[in-house]
C-alpha atoms as a PDB file:
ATOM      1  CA  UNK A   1       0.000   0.000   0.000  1.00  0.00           C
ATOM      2  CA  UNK A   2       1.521   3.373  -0.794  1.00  0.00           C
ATOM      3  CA  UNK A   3       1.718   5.881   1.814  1.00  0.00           C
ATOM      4  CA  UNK A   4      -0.931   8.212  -0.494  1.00  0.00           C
ATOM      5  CA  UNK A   5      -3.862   5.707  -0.930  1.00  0.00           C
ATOM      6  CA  UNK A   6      -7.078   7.354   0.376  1.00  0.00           C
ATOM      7  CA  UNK A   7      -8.750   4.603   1.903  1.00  0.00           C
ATOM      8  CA  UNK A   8     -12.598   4.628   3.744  1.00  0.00           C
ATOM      9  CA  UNK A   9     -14.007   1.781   5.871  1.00  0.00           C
ATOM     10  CA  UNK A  10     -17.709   1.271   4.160  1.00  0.00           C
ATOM     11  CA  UNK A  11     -20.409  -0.646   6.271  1.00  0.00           C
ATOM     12  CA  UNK A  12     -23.635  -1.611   4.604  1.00  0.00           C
ATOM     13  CA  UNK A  13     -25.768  -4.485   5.774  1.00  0.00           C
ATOM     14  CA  UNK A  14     -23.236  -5.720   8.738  1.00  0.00           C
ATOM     15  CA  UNK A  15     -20.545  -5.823   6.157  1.00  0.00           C
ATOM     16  CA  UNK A  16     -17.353  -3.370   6.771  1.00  0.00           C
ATOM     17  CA  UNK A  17     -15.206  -3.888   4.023  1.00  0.00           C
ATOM     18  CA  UNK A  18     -11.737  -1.386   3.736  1.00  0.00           C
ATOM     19  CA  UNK A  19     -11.934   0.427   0.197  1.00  0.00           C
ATOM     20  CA  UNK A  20      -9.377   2.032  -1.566  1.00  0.00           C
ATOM     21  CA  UNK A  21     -10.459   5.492  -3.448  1.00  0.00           C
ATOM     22  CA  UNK A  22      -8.746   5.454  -6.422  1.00  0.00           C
ATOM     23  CA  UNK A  23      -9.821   9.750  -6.858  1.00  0.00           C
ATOM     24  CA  UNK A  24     -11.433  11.153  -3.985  1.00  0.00           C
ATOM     25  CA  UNK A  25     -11.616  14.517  -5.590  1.00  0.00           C
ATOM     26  CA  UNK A  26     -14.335  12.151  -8.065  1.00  0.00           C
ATOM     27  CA  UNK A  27     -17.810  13.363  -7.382  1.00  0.00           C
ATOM     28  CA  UNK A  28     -19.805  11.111  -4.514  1.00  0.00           C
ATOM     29  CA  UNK A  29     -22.462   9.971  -7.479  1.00  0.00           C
ATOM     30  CA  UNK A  30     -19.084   8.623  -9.636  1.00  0.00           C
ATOM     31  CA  UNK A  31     -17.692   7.053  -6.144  1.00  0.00           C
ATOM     32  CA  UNK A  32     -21.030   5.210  -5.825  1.00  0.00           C
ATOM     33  CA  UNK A  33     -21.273   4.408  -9.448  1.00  0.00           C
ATOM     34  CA  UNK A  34     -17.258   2.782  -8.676  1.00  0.00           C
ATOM     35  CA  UNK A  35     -18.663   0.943  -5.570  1.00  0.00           C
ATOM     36  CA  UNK A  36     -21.734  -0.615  -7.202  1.00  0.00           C
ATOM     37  CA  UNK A  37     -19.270  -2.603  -9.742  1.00  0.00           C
ATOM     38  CA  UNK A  38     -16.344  -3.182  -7.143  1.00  0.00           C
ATOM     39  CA  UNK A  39     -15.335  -6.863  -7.340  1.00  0.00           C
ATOM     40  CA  UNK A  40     -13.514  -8.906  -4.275  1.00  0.00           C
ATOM     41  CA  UNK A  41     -10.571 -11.213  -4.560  1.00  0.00           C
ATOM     42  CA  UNK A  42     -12.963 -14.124  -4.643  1.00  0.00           C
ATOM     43  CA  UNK A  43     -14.513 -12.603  -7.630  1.00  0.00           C
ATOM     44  CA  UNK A  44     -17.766 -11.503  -6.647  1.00  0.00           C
ATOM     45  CA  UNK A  45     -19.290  -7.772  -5.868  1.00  0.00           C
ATOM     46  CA  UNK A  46     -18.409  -6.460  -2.771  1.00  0.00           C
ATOM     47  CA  UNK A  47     -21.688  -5.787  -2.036  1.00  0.00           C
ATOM     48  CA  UNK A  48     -25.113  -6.384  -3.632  1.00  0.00           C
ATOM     49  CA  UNK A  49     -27.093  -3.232  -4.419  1.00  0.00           C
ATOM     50  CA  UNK A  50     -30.921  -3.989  -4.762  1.00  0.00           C
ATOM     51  CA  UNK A  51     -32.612  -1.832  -7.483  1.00  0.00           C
ATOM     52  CA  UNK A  52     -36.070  -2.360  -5.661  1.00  0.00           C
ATOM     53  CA  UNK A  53     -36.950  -2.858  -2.216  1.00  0.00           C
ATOM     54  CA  UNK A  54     -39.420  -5.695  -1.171  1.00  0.00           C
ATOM     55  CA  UNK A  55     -42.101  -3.525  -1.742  1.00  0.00           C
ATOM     56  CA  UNK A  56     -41.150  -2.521  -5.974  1.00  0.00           C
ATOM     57  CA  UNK A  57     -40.146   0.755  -4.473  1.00  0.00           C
ATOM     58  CA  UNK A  58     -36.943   1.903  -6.557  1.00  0.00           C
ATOM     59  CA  UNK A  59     -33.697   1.865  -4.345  1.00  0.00           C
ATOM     60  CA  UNK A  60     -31.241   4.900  -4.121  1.00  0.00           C
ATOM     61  CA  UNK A  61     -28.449   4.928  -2.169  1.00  0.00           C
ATOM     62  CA  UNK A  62     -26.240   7.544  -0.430  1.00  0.00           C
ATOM     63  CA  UNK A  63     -23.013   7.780   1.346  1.00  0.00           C
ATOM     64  CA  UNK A  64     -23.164   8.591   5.171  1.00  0.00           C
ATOM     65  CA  UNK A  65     -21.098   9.768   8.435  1.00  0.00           C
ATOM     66  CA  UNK A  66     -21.565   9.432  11.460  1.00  0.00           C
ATOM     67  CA  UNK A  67     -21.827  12.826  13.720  1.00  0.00           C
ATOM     68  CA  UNK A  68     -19.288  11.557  16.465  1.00  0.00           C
ATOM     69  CA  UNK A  69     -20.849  13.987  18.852  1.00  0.00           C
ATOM     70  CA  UNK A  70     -24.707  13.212  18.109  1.00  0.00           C
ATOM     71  CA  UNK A  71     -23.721   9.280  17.238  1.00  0.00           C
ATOM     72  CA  UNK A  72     -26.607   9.667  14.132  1.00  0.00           C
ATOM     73  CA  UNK A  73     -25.313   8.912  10.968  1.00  0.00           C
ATOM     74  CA  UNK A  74     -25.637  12.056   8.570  1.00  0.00           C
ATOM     75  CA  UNK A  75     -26.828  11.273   4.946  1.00  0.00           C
ATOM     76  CA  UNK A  76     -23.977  13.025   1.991  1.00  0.00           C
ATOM     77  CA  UNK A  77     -27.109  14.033  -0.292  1.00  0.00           C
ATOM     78  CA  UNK A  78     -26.311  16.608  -2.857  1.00  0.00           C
ATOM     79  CA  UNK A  79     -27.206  19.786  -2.248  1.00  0.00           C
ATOM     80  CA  UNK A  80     -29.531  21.409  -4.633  1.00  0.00           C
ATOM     81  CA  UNK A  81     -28.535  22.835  -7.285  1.00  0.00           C
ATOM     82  CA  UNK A  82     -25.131  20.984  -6.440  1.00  0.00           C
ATOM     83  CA  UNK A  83     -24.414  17.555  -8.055  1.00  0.00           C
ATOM     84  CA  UNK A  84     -20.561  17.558  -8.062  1.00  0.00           C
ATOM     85  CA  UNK A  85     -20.019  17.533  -4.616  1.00  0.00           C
ATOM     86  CA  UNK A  86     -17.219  14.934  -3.119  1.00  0.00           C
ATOM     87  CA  UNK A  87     -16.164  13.595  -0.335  1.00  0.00           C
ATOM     88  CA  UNK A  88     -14.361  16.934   0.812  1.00  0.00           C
ATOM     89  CA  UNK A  89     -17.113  18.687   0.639  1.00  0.00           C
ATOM     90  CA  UNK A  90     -18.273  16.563   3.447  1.00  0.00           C
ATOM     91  CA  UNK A  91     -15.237  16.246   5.750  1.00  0.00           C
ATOM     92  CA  UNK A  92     -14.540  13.237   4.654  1.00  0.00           C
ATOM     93  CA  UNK A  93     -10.838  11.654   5.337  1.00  0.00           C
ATOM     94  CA  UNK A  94      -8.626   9.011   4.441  1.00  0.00           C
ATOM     95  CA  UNK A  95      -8.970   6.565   6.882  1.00  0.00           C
ATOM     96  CA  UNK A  96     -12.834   7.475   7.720  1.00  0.00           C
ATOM     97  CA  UNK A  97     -15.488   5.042   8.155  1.00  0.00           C
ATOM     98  CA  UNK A  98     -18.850   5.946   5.692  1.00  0.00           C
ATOM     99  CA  UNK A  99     -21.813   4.163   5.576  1.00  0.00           C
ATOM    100  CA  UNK A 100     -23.931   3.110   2.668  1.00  0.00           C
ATOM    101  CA  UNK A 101     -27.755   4.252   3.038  1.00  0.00           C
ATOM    102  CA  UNK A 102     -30.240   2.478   0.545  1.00  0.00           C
ATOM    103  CA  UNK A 103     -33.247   4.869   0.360  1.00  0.00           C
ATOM    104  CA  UNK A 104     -36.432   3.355  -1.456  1.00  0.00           C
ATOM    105  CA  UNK A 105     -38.420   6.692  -3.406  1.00  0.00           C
ATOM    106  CA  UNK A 106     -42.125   6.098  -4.439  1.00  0.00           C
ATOM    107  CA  UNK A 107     -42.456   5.179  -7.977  1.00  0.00           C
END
């Protein structure tokens, strides 16, 4: 590992898996877009990304932090008007644990 790798601990579903950010200055939709086709050593997707929920609701999903003095787990959602924003823009640091939210929106 070389001593500039940006990496971020990513938890979804009981799964923590350490991820190396190949461009963290990438916008958050293009880091998600990265993580939804990231493939482990044993050949499989890191992690499975439903497109619908149980219900047929579509599935979005978000990157999140938690707010070490509230201990609630803030949702990185663009901010209008604002589509480019990246992990910076969100305090987010090598090293940092994120958290994948899957958000169903009506159809």
């Amino acid at each position: 590992m070389e001593a500039k790798d940006f990496l971020l601990d990513i938890v979804y579903k009981n799964k923590t898996v350490r991820f190396k950010v190949v461009n963290p200055e990438a916008p958050l939709a293009v880091l998600m877009n990265n993580l939804r086709h990231a493939i482990g050593q044993d050949g499989k997707l890191i992690f499975d990304f439903p497109s619908i929920d149980s219900t047929g609701a579509p599935m979005e999903y978000f990157f999140g932090k938690e707010d070490p003095e509230l201990h609630e787990i803030g949702v990185l959602r663009p901010r209008i008007g604002h589509t480019d924003q990246t992990l910076a823009d969100y305090n987010v640091k090598n090293g940092d644990m994120v958290h994948l939210i899957a958000d169903p929106f009506p159809g």
